[in-house]
PDB file of N, CA and C in Angstrom:
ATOM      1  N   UNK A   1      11.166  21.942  -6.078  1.00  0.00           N
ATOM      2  CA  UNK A   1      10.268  20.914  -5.575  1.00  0.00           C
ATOM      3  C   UNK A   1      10.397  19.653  -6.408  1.00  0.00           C
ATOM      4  N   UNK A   2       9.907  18.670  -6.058  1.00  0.00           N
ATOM      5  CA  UNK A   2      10.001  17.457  -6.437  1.00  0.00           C
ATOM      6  C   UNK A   2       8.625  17.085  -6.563  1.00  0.00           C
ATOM      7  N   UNK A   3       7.913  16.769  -7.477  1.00  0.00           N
ATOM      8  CA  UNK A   3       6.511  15.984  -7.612  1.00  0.00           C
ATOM      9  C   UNK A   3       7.007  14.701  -8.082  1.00  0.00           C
ATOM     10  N   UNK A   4       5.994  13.593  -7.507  1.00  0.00           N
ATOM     11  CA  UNK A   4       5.778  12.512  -7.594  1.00  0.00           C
ATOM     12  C   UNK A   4       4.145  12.263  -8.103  1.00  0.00           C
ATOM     13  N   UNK A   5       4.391  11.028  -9.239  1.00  0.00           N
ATOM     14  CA  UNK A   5       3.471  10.743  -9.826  1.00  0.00           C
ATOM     15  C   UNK A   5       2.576   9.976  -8.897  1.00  0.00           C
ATOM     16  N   UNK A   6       0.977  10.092  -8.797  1.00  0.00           N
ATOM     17  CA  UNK A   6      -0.206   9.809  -8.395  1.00  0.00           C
ATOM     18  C   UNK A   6      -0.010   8.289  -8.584  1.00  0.00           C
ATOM     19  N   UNK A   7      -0.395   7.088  -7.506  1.00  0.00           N
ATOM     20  CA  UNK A   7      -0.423   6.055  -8.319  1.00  0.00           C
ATOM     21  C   UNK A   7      -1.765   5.581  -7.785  1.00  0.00           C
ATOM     22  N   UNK A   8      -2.499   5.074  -8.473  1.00  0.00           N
ATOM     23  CA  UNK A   8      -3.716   4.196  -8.364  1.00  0.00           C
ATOM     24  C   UNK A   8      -4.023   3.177  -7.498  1.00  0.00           C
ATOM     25  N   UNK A   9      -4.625   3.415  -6.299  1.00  0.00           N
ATOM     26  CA  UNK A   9      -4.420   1.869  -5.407  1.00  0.00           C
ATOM     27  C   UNK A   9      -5.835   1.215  -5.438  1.00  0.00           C
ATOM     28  N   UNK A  10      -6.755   1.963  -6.395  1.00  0.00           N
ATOM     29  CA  UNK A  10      -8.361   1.439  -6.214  1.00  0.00           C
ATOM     30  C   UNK A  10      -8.293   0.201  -6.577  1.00  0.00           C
ATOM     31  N   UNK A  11      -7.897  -0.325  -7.367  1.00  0.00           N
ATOM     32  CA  UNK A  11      -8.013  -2.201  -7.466  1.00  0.00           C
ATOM     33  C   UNK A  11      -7.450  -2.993  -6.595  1.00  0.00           C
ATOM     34  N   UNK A  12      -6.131  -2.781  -5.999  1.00  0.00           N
ATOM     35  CA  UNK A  12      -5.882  -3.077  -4.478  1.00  0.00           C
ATOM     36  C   UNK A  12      -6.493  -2.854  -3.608  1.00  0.00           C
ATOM     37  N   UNK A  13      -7.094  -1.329  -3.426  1.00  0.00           N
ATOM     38  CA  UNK A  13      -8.235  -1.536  -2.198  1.00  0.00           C
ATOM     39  C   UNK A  13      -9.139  -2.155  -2.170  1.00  0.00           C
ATOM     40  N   UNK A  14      -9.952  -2.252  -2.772  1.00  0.00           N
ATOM     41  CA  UNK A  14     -11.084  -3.388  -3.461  1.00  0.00           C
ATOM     42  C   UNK A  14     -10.381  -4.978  -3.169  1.00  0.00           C
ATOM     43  N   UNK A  15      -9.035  -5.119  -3.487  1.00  0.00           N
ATOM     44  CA  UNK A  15      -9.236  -6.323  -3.273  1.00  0.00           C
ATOM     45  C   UNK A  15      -9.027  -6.896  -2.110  1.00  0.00           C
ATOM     46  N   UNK A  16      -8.076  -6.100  -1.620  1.00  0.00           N
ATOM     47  CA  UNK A  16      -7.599  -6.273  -0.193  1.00  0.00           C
ATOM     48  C   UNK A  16      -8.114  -5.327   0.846  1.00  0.00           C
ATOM     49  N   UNK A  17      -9.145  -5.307   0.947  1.00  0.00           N
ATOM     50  CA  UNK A  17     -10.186  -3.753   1.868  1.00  0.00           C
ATOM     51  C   UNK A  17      -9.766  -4.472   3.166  1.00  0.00           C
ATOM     52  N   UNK A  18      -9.190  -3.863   4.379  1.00  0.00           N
ATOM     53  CA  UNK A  18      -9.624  -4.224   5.760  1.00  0.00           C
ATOM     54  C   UNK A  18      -8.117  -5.050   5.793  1.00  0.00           C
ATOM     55  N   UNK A  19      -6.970  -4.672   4.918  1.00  0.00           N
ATOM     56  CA  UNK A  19      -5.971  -5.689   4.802  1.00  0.00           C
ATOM     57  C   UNK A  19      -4.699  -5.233   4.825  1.00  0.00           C
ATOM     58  N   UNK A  20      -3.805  -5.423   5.456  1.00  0.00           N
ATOM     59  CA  UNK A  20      -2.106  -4.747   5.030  1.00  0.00           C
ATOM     60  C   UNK A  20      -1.628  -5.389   4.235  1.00  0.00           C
ATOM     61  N   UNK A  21      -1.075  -4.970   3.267  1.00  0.00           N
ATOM     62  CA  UNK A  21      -0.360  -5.530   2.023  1.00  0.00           C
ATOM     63  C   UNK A  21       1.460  -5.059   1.820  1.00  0.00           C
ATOM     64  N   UNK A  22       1.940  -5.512   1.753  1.00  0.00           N
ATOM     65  CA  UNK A  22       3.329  -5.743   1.625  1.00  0.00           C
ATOM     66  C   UNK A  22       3.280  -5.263  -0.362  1.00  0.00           C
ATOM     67  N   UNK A  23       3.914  -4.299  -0.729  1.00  0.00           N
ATOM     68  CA  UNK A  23       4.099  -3.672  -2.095  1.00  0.00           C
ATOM     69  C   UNK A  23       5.459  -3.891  -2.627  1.00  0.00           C
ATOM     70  N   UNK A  24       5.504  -4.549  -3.949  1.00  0.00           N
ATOM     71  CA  UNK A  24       7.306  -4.426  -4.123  1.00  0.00           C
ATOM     72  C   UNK A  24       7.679  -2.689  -4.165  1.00  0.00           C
ATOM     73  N   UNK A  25       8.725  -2.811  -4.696  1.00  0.00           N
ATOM     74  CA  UNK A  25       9.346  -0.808  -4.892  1.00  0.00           C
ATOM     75  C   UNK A  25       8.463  -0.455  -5.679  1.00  0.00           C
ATOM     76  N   UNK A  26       7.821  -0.660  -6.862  1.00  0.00           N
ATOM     77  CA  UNK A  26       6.949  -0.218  -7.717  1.00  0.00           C
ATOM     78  C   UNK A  26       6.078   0.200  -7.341  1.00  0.00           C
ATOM     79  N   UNK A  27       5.668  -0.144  -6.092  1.00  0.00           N
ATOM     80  CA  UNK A  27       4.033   0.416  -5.161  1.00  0.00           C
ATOM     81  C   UNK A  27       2.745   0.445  -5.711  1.00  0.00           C
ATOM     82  N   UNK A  28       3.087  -0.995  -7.056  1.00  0.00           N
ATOM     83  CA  UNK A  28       1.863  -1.142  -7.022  1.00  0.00           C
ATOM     84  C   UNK A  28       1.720  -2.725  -7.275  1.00  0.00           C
ATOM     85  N   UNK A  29       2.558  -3.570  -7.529  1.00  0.00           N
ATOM     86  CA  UNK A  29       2.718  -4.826  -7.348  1.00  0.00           C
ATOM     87  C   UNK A  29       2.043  -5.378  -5.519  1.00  0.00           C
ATOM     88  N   UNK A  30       1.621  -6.111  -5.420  1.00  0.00           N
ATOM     89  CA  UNK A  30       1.337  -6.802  -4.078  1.00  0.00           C
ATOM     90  C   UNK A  30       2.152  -8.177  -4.112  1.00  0.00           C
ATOM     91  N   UNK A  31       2.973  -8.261  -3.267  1.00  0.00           N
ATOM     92  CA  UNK A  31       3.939  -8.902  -2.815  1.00  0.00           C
ATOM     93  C   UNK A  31       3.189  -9.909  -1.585  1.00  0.00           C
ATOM     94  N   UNK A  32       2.530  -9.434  -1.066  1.00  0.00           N
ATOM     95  CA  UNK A  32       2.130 -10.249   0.213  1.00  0.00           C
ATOM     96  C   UNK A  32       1.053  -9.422   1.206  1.00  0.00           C
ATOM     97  N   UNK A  33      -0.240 -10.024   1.782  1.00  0.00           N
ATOM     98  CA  UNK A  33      -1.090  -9.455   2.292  1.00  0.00           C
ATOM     99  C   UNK A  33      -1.622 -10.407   3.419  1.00  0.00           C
ATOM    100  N   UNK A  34      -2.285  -9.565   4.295  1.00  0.00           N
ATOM    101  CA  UNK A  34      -2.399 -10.491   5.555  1.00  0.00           C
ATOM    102  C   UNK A  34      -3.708  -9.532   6.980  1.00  0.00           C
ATOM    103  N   UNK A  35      -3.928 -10.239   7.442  1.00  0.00           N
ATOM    104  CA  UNK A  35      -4.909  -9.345   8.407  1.00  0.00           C
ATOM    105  C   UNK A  35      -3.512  -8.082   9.277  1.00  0.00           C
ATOM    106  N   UNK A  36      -2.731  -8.567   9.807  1.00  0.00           N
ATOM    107  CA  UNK A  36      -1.694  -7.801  10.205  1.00  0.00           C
ATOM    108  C   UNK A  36      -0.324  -7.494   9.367  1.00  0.00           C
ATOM    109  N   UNK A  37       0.162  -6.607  10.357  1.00  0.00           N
ATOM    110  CA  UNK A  37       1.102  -6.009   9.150  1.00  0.00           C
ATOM    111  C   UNK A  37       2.337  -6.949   9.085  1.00  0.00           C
ATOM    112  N   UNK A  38       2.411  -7.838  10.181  1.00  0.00           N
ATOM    113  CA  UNK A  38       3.517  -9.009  10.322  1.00  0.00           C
ATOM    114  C   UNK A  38       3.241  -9.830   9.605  1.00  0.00           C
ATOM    115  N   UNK A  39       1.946 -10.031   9.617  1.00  0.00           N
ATOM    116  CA  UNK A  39       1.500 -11.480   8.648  1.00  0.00           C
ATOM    117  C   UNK A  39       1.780 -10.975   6.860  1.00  0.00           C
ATOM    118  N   UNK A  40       1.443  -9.736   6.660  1.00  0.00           N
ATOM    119  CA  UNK A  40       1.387  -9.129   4.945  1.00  0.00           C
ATOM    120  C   UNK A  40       3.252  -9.235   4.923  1.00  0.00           C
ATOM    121  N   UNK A  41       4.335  -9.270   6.019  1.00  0.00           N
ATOM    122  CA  UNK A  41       5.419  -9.170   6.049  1.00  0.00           C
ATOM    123  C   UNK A  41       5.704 -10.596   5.794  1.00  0.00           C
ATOM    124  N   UNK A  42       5.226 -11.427   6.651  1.00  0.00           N
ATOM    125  CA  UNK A  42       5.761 -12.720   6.547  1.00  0.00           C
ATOM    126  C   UNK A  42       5.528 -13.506   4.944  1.00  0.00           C
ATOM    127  N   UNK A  43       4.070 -12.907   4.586  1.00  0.00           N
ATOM    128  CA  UNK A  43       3.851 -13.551   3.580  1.00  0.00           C
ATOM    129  C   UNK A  43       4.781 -12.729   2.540  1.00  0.00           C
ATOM    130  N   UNK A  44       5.063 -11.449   1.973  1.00  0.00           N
ATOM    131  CA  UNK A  44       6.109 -11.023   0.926  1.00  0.00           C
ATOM    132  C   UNK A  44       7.479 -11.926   1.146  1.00  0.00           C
ATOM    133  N   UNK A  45       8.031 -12.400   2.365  1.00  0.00           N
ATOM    134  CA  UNK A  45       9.184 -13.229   2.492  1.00  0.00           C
ATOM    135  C   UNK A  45       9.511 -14.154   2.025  1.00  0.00           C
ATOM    136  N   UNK A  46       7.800 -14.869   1.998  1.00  0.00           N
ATOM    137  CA  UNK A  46       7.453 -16.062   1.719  1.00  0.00           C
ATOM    138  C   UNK A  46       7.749 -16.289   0.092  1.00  0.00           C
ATOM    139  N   UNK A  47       7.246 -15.028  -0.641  1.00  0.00           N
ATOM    140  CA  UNK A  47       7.235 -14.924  -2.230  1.00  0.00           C
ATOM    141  C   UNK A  47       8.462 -14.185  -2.716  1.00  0.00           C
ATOM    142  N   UNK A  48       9.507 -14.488  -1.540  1.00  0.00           N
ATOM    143  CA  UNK A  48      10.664 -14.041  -1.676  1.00  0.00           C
ATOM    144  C   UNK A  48      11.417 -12.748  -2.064  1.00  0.00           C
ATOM    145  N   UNK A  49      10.385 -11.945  -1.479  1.00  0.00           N
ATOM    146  CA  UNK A  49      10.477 -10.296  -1.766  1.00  0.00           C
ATOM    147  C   UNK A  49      11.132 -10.160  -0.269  1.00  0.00           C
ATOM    148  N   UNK A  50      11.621  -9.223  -0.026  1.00  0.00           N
ATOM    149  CA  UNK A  50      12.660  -9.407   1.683  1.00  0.00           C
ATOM    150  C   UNK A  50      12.218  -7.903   2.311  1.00  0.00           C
ATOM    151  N   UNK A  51      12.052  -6.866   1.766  1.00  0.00           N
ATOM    152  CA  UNK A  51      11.954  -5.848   2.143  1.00  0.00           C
ATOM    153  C   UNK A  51      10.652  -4.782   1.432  1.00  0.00           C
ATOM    154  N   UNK A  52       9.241  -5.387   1.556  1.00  0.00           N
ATOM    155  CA  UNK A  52       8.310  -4.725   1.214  1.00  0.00           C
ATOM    156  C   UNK A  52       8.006  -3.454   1.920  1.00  0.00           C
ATOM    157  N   UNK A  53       7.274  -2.539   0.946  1.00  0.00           N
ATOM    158  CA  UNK A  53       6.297  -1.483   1.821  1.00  0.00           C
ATOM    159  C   UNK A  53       5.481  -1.762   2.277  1.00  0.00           C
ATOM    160  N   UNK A  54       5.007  -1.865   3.629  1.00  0.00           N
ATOM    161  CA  UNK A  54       3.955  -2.336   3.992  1.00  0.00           C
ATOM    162  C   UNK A  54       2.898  -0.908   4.382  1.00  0.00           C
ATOM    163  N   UNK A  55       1.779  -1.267   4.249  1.00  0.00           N
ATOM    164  CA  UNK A  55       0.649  -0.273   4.319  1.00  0.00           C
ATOM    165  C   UNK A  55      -0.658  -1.087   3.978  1.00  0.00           C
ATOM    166  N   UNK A  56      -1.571  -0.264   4.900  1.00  0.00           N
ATOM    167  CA  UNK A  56      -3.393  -1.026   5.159  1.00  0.00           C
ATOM    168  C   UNK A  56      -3.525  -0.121   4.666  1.00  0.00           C
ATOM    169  N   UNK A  57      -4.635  -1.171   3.986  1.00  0.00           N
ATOM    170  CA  UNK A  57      -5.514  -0.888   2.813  1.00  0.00           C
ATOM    171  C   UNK A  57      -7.480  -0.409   3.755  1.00  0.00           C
ATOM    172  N   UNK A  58      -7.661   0.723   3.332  1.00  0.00           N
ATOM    173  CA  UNK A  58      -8.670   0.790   4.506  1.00  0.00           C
ATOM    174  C   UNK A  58      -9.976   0.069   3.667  1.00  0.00           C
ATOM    175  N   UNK A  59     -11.354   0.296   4.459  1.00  0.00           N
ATOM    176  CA  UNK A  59     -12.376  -1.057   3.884  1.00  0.00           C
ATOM    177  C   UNK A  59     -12.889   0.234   3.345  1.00  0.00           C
ATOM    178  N   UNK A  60     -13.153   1.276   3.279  1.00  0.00           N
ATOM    179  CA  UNK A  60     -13.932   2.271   1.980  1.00  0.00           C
ATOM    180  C   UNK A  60     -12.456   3.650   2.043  1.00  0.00           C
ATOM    181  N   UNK A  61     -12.905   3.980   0.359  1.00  0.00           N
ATOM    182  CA  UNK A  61     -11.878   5.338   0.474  1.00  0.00           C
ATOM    183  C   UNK A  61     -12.899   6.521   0.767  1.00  0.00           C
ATOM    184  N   UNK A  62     -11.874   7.312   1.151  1.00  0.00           N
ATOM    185  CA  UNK A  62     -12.678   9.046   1.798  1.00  0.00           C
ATOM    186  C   UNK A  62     -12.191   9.680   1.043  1.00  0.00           C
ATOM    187  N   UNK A  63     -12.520  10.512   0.579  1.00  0.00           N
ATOM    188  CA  UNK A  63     -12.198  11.996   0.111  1.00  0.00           C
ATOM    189  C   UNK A  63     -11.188  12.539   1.293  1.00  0.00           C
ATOM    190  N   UNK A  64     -10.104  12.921   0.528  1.00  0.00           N
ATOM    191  CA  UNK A  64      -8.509  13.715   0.958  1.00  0.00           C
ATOM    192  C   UNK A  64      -8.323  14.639   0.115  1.00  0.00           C
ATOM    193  N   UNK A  65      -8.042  15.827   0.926  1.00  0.00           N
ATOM    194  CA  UNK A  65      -7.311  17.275   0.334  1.00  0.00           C
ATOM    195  C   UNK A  65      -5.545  17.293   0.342  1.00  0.00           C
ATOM    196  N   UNK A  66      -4.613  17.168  -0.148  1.00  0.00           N
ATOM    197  CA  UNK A  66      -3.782  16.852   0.440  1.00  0.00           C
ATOM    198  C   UNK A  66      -3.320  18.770   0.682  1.00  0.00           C
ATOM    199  N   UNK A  67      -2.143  18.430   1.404  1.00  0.00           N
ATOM    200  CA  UNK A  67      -2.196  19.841   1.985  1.00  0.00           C
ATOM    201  C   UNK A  67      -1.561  20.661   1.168  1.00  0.00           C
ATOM    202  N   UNK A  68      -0.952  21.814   1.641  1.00  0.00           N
ATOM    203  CA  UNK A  68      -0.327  23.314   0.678  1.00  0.00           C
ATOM    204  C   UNK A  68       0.465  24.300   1.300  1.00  0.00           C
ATOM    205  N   UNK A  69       1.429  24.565   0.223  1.00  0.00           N
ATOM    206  CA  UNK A  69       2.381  26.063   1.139  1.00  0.00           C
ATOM    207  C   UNK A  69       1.793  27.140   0.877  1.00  0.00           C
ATOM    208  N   UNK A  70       1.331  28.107   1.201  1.00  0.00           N
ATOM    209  CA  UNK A  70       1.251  29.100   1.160  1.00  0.00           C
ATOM    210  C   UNK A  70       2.282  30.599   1.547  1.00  0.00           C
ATOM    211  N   UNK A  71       2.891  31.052   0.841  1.00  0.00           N
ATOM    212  CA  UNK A  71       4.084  31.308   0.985  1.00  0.00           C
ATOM    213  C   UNK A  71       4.097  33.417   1.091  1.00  0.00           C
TER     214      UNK A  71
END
């Protein structure tokens, strides 16, 4: 298996709640944010990043289980 480290998005959600944000590779830099996911695109272009992750940021976090093998 492969684990990947947990990364922290609570100060991004907070800042950008209700928002898609464009992430450099690091996934935690914000590159560019926008009401849509074209606009959080257009704007990372803008700051000359070309190929962000894009992902919305929701307006409160929920409690998540993530899932499991049971084997």
């Amino acid at each position: 298996f492969c684990y990947m480290a947990a990364i922290d998005w609570t100060a991004i959600q907070k800042k950008y709640a209700g928002q898609w944000v464009g992430l450099a590779s690091d996934e935690e830099t914000v590159m560019g944010h926008g009401k849509t996911a074209q606009e959080a695109l257009d704007n990372a272009r803008t700051n000359g990043y070309k190929n962000p992750i894009l992902t919305y940021m929701p307006k409160e976090i929920l409690p998540f289980v993530g899932g499991f093998q049971v084997e």
